[in-house]
Protein backbone atom coordinates (compact mmCIF):
# COMPACT_ATOMS: atom_id res chain seq x y z
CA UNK A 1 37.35 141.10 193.99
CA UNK A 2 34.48 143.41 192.78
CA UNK A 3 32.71 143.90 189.43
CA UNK A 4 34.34 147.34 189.08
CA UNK A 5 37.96 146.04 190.09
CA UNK A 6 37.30 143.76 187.29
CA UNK A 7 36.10 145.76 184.60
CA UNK A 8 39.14 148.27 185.79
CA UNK A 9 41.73 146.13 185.14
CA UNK A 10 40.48 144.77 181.97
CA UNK A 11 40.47 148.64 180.86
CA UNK A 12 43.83 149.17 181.98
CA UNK A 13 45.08 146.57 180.38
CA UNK A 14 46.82 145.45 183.86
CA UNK A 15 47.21 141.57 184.85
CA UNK A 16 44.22 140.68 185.80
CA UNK A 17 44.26 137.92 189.04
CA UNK A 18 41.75 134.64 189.09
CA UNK A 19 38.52 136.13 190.28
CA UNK A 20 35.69 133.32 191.57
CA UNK A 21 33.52 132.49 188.91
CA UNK A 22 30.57 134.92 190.66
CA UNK A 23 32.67 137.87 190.32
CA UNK A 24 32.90 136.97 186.48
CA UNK A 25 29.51 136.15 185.81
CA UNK A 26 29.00 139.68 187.25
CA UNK A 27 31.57 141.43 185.54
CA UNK A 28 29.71 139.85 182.20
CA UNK A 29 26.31 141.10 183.10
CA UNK A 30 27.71 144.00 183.90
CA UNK A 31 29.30 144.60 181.03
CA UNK A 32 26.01 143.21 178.73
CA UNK A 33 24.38 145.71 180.34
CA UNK A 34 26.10 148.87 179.96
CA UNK A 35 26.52 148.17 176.15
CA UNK A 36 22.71 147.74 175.87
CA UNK A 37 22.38 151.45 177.59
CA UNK A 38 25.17 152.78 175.39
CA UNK A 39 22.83 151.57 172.29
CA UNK A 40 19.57 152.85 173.95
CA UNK A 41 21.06 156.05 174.65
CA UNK A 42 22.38 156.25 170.94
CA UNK A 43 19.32 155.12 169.06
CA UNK A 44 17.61 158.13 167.75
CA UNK A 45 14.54 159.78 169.93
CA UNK A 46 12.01 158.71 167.39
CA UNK A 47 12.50 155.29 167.85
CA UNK A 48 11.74 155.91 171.88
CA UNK A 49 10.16 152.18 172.00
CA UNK A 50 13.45 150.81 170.92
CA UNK A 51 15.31 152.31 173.28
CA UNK A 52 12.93 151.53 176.48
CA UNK A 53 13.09 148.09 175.24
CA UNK A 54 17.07 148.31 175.67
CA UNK A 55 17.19 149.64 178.79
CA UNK A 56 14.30 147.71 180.29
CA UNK A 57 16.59 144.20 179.03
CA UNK A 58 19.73 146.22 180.16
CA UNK A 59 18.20 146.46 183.65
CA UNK A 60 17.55 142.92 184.09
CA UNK A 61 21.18 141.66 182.84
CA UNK A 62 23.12 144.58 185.34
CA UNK A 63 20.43 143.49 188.28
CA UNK A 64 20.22 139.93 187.42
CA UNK A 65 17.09 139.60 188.17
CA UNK A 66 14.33 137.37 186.20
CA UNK A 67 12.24 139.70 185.52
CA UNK A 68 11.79 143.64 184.46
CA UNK A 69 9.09 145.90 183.64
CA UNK A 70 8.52 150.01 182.84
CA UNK A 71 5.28 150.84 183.52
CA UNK A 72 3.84 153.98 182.75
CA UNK A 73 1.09 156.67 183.30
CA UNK A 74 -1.76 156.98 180.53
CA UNK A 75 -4.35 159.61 180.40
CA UNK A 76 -7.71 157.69 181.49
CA UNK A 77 -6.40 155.18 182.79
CA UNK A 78 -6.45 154.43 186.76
CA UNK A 79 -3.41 152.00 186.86
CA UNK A 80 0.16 151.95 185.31
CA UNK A 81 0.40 150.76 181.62
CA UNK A 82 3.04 148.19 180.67
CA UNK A 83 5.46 150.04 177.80
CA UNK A 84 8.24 147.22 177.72
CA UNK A 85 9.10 144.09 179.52
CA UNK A 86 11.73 141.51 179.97
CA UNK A 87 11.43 138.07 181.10
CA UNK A 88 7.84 138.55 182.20
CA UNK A 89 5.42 135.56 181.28
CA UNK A 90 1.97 136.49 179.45
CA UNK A 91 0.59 135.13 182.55
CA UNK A 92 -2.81 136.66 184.13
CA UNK A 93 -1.03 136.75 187.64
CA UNK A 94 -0.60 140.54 187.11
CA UNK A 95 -3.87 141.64 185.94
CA UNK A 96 -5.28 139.46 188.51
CA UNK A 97 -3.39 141.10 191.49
CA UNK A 98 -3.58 144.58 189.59
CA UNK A 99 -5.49 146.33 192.38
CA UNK A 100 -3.46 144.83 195.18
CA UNK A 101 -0.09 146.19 193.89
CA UNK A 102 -1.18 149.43 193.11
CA UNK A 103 -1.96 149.84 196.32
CA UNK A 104 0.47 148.48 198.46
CA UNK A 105 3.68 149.59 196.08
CA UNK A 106 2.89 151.43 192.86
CA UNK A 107 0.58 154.18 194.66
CA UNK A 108 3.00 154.52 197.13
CA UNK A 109 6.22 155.53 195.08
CA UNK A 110 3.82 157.43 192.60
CA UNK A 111 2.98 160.18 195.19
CA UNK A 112 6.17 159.85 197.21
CA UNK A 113 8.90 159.73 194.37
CA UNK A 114 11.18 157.22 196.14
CA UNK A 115 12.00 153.61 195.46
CA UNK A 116 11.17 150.22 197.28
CA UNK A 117 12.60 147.59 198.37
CA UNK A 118 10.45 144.21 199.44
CA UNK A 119 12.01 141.50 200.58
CA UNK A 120 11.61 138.61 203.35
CA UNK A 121 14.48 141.10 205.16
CA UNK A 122 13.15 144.34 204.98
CA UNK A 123 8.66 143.67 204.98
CA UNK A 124 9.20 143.45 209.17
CA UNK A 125 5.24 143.76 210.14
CA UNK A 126 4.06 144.03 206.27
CA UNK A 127 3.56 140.21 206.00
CA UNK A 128 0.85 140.97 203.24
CA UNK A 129 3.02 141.85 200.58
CA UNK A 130 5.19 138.65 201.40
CA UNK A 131 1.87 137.30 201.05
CA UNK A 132 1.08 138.88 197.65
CA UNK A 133 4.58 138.17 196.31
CA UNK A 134 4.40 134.31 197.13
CA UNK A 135 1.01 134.92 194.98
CA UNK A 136 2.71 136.53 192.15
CA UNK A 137 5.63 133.88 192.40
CA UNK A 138 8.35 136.69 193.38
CA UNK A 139 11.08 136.33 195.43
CA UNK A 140 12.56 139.89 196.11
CA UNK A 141 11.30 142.63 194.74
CA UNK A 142 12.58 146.23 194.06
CA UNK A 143 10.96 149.63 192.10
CA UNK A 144 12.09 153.24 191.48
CA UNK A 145 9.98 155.95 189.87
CA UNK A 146 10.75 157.49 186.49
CA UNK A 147 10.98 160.77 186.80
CA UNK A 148 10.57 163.63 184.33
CA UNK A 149 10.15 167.56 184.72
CA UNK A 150 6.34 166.73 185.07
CA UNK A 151 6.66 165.12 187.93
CA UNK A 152 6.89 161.20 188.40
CA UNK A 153 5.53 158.98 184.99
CA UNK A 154 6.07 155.72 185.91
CA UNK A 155 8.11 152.95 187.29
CA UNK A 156 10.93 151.04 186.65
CA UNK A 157 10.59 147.43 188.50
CA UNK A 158 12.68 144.61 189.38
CA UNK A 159 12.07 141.47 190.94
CA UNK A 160 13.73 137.51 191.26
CA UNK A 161 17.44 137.69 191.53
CA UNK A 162 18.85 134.87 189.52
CA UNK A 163 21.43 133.99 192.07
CA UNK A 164 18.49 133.86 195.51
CA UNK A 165 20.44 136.91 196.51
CA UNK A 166 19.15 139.64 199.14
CA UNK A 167 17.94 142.77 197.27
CA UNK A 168 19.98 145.83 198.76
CA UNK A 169 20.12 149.52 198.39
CA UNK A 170 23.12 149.48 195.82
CA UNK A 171 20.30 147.39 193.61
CA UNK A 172 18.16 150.38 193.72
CA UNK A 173 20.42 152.49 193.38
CA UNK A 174 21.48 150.56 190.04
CA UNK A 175 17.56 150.61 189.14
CA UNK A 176 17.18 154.36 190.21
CA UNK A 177 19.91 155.04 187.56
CA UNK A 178 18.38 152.97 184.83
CA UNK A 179 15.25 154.81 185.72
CA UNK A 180 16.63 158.08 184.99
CA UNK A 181 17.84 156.96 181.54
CA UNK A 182 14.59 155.94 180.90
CA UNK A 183 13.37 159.56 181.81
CA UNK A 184 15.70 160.87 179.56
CA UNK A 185 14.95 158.40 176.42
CA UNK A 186 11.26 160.06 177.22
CA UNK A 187 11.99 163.30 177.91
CA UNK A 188 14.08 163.36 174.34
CA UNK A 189 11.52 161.50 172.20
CA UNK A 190 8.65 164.07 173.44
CA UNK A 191 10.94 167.00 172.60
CA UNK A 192 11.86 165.67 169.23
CA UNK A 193 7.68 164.84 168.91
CA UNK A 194 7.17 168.88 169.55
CA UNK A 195 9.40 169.81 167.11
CA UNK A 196 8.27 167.58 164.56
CA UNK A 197 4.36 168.49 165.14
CA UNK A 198 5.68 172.54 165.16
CA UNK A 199 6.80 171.98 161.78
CA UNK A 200 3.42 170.33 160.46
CA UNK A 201 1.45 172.90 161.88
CA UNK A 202 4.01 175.76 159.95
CA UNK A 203 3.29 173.51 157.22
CA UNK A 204 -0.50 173.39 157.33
CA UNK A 205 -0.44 176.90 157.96
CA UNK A 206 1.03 177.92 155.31
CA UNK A 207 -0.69 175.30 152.62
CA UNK A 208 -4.05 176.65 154.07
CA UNK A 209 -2.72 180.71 153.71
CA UNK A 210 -2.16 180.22 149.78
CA UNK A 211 -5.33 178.24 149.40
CA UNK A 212 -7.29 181.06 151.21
CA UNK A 213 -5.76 183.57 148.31
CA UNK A 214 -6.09 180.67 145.68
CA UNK A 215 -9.61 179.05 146.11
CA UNK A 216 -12.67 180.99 146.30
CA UNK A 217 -15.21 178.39 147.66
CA UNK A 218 -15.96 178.12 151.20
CA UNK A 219 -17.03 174.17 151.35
CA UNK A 220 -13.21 173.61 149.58
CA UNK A 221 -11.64 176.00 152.30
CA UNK A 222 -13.71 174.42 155.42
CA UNK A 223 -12.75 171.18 154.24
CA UNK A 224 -9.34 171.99 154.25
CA UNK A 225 -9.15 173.28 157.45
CA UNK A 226 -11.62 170.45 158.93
CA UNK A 227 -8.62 167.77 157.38
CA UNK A 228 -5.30 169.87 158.67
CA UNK A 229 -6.78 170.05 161.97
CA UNK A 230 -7.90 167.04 162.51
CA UNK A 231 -4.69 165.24 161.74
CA UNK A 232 -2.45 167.33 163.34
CA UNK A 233 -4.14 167.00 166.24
CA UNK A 234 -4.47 163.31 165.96
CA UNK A 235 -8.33 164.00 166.41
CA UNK A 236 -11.06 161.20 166.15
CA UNK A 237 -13.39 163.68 164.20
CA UNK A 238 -13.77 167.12 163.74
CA UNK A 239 -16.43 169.29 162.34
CA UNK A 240 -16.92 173.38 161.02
CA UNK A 241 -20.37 174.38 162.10
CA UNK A 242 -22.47 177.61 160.97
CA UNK A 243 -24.80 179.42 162.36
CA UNK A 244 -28.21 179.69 160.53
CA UNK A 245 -29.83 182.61 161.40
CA UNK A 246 -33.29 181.99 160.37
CA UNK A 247 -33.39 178.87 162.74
CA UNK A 248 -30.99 179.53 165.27
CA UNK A 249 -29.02 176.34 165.27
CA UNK A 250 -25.68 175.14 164.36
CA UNK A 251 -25.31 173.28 161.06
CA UNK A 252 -22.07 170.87 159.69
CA UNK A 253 -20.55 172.80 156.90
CA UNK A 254 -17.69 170.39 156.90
CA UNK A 255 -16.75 167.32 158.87
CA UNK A 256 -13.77 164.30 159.10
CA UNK A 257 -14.71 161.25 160.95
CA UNK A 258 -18.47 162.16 161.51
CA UNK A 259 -19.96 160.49 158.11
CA UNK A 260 -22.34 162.09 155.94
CA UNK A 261 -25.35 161.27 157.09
CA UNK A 262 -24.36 162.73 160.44
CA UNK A 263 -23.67 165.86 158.85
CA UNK A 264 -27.28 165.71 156.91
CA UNK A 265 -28.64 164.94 160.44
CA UNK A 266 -27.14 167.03 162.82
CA UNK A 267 -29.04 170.68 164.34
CA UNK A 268 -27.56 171.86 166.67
CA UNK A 269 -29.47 174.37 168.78
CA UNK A 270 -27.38 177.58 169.75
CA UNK A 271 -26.51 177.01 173.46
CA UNK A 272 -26.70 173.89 173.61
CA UNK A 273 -23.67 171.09 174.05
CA UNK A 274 -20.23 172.10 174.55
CA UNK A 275 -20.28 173.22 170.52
CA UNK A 276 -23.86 175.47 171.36
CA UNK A 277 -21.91 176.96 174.28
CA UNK A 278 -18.88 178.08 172.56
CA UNK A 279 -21.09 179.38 169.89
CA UNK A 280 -23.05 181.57 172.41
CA UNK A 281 -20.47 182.42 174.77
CA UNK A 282 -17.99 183.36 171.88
CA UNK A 283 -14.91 181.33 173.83
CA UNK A 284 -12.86 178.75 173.37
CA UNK A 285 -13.08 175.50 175.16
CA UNK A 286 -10.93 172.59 176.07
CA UNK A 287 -12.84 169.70 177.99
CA UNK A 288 -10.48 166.93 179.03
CA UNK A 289 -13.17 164.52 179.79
CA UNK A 290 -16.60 165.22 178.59
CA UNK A 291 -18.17 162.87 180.85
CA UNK A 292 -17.31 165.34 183.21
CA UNK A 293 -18.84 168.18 181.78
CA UNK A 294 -22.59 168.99 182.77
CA UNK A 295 -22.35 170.98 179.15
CA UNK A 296 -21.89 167.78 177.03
CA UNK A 297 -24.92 166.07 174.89
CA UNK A 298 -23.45 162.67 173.63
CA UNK A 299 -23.85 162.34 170.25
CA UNK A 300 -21.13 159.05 169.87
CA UNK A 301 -20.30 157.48 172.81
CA UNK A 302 -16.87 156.92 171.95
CA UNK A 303 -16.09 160.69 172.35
CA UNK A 304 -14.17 161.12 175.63
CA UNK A 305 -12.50 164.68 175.00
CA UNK A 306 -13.50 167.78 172.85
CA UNK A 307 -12.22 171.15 172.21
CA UNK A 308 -13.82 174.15 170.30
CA UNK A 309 -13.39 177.51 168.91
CA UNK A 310 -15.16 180.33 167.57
CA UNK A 311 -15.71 181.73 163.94
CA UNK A 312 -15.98 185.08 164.03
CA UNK A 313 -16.53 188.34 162.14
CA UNK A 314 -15.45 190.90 164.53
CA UNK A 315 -17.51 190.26 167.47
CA UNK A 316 -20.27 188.30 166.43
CA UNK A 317 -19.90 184.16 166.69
CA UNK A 318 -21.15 182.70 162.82
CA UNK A 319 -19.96 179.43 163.56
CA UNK A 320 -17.81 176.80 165.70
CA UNK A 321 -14.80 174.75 164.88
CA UNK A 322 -14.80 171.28 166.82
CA UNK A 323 -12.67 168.73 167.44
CA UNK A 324 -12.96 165.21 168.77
CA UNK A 325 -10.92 162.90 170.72
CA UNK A 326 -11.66 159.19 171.47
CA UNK A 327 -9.09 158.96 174.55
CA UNK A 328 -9.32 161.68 177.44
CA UNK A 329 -6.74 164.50 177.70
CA UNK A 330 -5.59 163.84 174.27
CA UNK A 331 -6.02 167.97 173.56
CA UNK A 332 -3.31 170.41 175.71
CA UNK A 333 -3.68 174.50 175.79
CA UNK A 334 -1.48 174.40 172.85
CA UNK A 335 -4.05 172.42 170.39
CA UNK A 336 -6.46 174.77 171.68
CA UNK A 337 -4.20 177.86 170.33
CA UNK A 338 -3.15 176.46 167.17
CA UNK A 339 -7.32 175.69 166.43
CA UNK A 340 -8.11 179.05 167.15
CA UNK A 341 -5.57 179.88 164.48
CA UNK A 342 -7.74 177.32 162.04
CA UNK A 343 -10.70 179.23 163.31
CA UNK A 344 -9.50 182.49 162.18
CA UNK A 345 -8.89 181.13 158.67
CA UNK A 346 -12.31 179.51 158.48
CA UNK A 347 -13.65 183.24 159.25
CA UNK A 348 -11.38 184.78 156.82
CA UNK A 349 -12.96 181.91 154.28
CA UNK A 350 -16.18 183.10 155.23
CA UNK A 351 -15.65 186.54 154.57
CA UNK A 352 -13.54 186.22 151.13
CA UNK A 353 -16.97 184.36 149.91
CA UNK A 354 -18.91 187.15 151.08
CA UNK A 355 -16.77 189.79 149.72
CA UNK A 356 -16.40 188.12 145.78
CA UNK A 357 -20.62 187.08 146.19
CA UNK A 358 -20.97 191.30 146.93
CA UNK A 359 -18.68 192.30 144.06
CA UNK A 360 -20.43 189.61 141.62
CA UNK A 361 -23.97 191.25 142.78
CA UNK A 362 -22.60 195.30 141.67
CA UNK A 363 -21.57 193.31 138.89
């Protein structure tokens, strides 16, 4: 008797026949299982943790296995990142082997898309992952990518069955579909994080707009702008920067996260640094890692990505608008759009001042 004759007569309501204690046990985890997927798959995208966490634990009660891990892509980083776990030790075996399984699994199914199976059955001539499972205290061991419309984000992996069982393909094929509702639980949580951060930046559009019409001083308006953009771009610092004529450099009108006495401090010559470039070239910029860049001059060395824009009147640059980002890739084409739009304002700031400081002069 099968798990799924099981479950179907318990559904039906039919006379169900002894089944061996196995078949039961499975029936149980089975069952475990699927309810914590139903609760993942229920629990609202915002809470995405919660629901990996679910589906990670449901994985390892449907698979019986010992242990269960998603491991994901981060920007910057050169090896999958642990999101959620289940019945892994805090051990140092993993971070210790790191390399090694990265490159004789992880890499593998990354740029291939498929899942693996390792076992004493199926390595044949690969006796060095045998060898590097006996290390990491695994017997049987299976992964499957997680998939989303980008491409493939991670990895769903399996490994110890509880009863010393063979891994097969119908495992991976159970861990394959786990995978996918992973993908989904992500896929859902970044399109409810969109709309949420669409409806900030309507918001701090619009709270900007009326103070543009409602406050007539151009430190109150840069700071504004300076603040909005900053957090909804979940900067590290950010900075408006003018022109001065006389000298030629770029000087902090505003700034959040950069400290005062940076601001007191900081000349920036035109043409210089990725901020000197945009105000020269008069063109926005989005560097994912500024080590990269031959433009960058490191001013903090925490600073891994930057993105700038502009302040114009007409065609001639009066200032920049920068932003700051401790992590790499943390700005997309997007951010870049939406601080052009804060760039505009700042110029429109700029010009309101001019325009009242004119009128007062006829005065």
């Amino acid at each position: 008797m099968t798990v799924l004759s099981i479950l179907y007569e318990a559904l039906a309501g039919k006379k169900q026949t002894t089944a061996p204690p196995r078949d039961v046990s499975l029936a149980g985890a089975l069952t475990a299982g699927l309810y914590e997927v139903s609760q993942a798959m229920s629990t609202p995208a915002g809470d995405v943790q919660h629901s990996l966490d679910l589906i990670v634990s449901a994985s390892a009660s449907i698979l019986r296995v010992e242990r269960c891990a998603l491991l994901l892509k981060k920007p910057g980083q050169e090896y999958l990142v642990p999101r959620s776990v289940a019945g892994l030790p805090r051990g140092r075996q993993f971070d210790k082997y790191r390399q090694e399984i990265h490159d004789n699994i992880f890499a593998q199914i990354l740029s291939g898309g498929e899942g693996m199976i390792v076992s004493e059955t199926r390595l044949g001539p690969e006796r060095k992952l045998l060898r590097l499972m006996r290390r990491l205290d695994i017997r049987g061991f299976l992964a499957a990518p997680v998939k989303r419309s980008a491409g493939v984000v991670g990895i769903l992996a399996a490994a110890t069955p509880l009863d010393g069982r063979q891994l097969s393909d119908a495992d991976l094929k159970l861990l394959s579909v786990m995978a996918n509702f992973a993908a989904v639980a992500l896929e859902n949580a970044h399109l409810v994080s969109r709309l949420e951060r669409k409806a900030r930046k309507i918001a701090a559009i619009l709270e900007i707009s009326r103070a543009l019409n409602e406050v007539h001083h151009a430190s109150v308006l840069f700071q504004l702008i300076v603040d909005r953009a900053t957090e909804l771009m979940g900067a590290s610092s950010g900075s408006v920067m003018l022109i001065d004529k006389e000298s030629g450099v770029l000087r902090i009108e505003a700034e959040r996260g950069l400290g005062e006495s940076v601001k007191e401090a900081m000349r920036l010559p035109v043409g210089r640094g990725i901020t000197g470039w945009v105000a020269r070239e008069g063109r926005p910029v989005l560097v994912p890692d500024v080590h990269k860049d031959p433009r960058y001059v490191e001013a903090n060395p925490k600073v891994r990505s930057e993105m700038a824009v502009p302040i114009k009147w007409g065609s001639d640059v009066v200032g920049v608008l920068n932003l700051d980002h401790y992590e790499p890739e943390a700005f997309a084409e997007e951010d870049l759009e939406l601080l052009a739009a804060f760039g505009n304002a700042a110029a429109v700031a700029l010009r309101n001042v001019h325009i009242l400081g004119a009128e007062g002069e006829k005065g």
